[in-house]
N, C-alpha and C. Protein backbone atom coordinates (compact mmCIF):
# COMPACT_ATOMS: atom_id res chain seq x y z
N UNK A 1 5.11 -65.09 18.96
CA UNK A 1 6.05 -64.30 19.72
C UNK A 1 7.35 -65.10 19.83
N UNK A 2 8.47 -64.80 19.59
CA UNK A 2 9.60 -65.00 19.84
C UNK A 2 10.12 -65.43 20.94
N UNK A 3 10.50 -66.50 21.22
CA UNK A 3 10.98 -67.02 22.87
C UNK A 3 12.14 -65.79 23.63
N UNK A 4 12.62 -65.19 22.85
CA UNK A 4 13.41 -64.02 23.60
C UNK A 4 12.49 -63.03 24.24
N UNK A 5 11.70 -62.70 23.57
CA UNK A 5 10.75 -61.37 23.55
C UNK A 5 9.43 -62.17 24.99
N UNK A 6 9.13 -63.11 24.37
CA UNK A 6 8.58 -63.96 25.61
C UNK A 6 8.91 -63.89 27.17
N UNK A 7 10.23 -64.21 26.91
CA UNK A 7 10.91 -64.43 28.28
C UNK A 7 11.12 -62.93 28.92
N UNK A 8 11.17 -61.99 28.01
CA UNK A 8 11.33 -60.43 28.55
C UNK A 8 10.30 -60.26 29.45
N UNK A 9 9.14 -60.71 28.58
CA UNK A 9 7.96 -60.00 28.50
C UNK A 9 7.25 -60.62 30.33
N UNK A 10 7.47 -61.89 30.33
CA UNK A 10 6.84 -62.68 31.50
C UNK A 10 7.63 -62.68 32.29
N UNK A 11 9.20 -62.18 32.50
CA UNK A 11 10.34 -61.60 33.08
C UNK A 11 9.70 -60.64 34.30
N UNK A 12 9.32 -59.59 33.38
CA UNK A 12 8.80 -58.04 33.58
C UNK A 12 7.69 -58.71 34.61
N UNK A 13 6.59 -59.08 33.74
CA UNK A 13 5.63 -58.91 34.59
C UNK A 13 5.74 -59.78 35.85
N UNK A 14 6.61 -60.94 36.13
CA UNK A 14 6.55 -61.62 36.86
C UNK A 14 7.53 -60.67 37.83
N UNK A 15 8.14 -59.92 37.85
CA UNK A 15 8.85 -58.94 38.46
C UNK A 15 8.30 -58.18 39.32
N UNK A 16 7.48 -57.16 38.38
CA UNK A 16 6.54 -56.18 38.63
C UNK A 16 5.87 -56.97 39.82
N UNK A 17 4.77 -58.13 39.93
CA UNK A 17 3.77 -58.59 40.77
C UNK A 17 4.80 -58.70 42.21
N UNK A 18 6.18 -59.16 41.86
CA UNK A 18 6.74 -59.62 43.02
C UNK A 18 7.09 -58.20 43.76
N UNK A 19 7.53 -57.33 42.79
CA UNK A 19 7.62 -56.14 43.78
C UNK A 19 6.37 -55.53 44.30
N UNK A 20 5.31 -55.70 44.12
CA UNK A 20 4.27 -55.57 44.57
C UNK A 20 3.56 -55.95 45.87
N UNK A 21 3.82 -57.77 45.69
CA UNK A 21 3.95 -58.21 46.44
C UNK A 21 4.81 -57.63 48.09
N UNK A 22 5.83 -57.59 47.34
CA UNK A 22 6.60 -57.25 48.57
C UNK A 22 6.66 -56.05 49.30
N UNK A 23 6.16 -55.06 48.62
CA UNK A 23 6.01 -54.18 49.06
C UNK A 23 4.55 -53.56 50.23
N UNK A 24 3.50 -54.26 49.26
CA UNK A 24 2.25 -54.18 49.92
C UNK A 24 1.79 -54.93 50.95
N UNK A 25 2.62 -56.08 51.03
CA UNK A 25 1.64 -57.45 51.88
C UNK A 25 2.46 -57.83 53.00
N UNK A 26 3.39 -56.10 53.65
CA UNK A 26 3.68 -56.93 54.72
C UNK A 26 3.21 -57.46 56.08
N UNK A 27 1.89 -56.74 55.51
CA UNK A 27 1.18 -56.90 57.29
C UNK A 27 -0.15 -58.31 57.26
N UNK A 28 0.35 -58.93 56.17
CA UNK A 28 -0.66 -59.88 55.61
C UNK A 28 0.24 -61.05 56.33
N UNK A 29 -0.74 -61.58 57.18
CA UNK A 29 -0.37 -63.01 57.58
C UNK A 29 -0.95 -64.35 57.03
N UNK A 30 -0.32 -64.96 56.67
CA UNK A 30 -0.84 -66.80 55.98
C UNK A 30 -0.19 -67.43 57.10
N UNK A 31 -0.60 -68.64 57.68
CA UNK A 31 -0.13 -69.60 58.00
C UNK A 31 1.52 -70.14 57.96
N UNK A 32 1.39 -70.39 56.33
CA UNK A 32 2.55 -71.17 55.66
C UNK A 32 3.43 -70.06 55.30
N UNK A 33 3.66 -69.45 54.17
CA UNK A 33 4.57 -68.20 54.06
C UNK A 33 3.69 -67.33 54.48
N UNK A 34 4.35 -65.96 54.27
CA UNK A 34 4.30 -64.39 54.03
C UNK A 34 4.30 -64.53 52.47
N UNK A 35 3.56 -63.18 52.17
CA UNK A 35 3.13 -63.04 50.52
C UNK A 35 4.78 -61.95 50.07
N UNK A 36 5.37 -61.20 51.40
CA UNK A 36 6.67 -60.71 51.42
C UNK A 36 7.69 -61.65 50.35
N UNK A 37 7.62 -62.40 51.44
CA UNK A 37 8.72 -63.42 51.04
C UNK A 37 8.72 -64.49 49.40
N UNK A 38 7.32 -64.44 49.06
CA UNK A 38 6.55 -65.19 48.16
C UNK A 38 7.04 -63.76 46.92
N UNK A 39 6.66 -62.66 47.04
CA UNK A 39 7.15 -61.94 46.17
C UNK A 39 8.30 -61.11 45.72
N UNK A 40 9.54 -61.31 47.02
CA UNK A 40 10.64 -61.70 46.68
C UNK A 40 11.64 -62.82 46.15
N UNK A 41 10.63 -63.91 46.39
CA UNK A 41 11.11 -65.28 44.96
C UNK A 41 10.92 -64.72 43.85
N UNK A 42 9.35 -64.03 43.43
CA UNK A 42 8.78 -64.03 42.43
C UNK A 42 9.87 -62.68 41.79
N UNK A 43 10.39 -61.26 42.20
CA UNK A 43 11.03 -61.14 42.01
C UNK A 43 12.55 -61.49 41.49
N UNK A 44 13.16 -62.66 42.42
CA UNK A 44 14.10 -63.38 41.77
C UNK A 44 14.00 -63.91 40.34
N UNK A 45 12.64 -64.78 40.52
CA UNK A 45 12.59 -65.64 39.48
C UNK A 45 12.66 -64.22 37.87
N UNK A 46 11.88 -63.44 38.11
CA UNK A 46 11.82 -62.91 37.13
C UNK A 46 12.39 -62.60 36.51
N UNK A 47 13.42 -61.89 37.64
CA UNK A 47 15.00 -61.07 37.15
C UNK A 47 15.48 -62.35 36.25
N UNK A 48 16.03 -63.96 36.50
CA UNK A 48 16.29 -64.69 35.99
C UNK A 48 15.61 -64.57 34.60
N UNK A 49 14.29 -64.85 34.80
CA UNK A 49 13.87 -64.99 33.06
C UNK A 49 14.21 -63.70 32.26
N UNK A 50 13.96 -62.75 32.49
CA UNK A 50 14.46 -61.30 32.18
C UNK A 50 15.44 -61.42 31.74
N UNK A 51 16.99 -61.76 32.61
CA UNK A 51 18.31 -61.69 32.22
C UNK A 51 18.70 -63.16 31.16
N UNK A 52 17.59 -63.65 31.24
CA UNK A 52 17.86 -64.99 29.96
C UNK A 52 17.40 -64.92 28.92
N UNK A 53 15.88 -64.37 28.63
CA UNK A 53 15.06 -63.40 27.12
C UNK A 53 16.40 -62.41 26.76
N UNK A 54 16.88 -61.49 27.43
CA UNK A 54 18.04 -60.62 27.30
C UNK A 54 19.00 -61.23 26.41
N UNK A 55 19.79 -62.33 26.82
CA UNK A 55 21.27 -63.17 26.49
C UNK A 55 20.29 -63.86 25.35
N UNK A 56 18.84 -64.83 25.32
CA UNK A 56 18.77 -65.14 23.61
C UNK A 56 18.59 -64.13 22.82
N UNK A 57 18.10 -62.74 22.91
CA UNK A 57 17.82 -62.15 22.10
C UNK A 57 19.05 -61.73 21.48
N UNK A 58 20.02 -61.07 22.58
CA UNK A 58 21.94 -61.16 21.76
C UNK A 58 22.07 -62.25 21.10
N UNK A 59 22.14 -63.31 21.47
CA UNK A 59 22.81 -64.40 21.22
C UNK A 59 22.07 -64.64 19.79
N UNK A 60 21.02 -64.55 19.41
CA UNK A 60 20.08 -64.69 18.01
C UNK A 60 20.62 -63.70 17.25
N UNK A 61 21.29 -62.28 17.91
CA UNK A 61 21.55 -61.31 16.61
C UNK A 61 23.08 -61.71 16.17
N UNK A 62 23.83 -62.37 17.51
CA UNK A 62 24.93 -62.38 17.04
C UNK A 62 25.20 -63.62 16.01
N UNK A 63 24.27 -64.81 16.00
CA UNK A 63 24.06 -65.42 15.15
C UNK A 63 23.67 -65.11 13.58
N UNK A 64 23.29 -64.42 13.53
CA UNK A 64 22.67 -63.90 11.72
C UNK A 64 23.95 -62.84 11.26
């Protein structure tokens, strides 16, 4: 698999879980965090890998 297509791909899903997260687990208490707050990182993070698989996959076509 292609490190662009990669980074989409684990982008997405790491996205998907965080909105999940955040949506479902607000009445879930831990100690240390909220699973809320844990899957609004995980959201962040994703969007990041997402919007970076995105820019190599341009950046590889605009190369050839």
């Amino acid at each position: 698999m292609a490190p662009a297509s990669k980074n989409i791909v684990e982008g997405a899903v790491c996205a998907v879980i965080g909105i999940g997260l955040a949506l479902f687990t607000q009445d879930v208490h831990i100690p240390v965090v909220t699973l809320a707050k844990v899957g609004m990182v995980l959201i962040a993070v994703g969007g990041i890998q997402l919007l970076y698989g995105v820019y190599q996959a341009f950046s590889a076509r605009s190369v050839e």
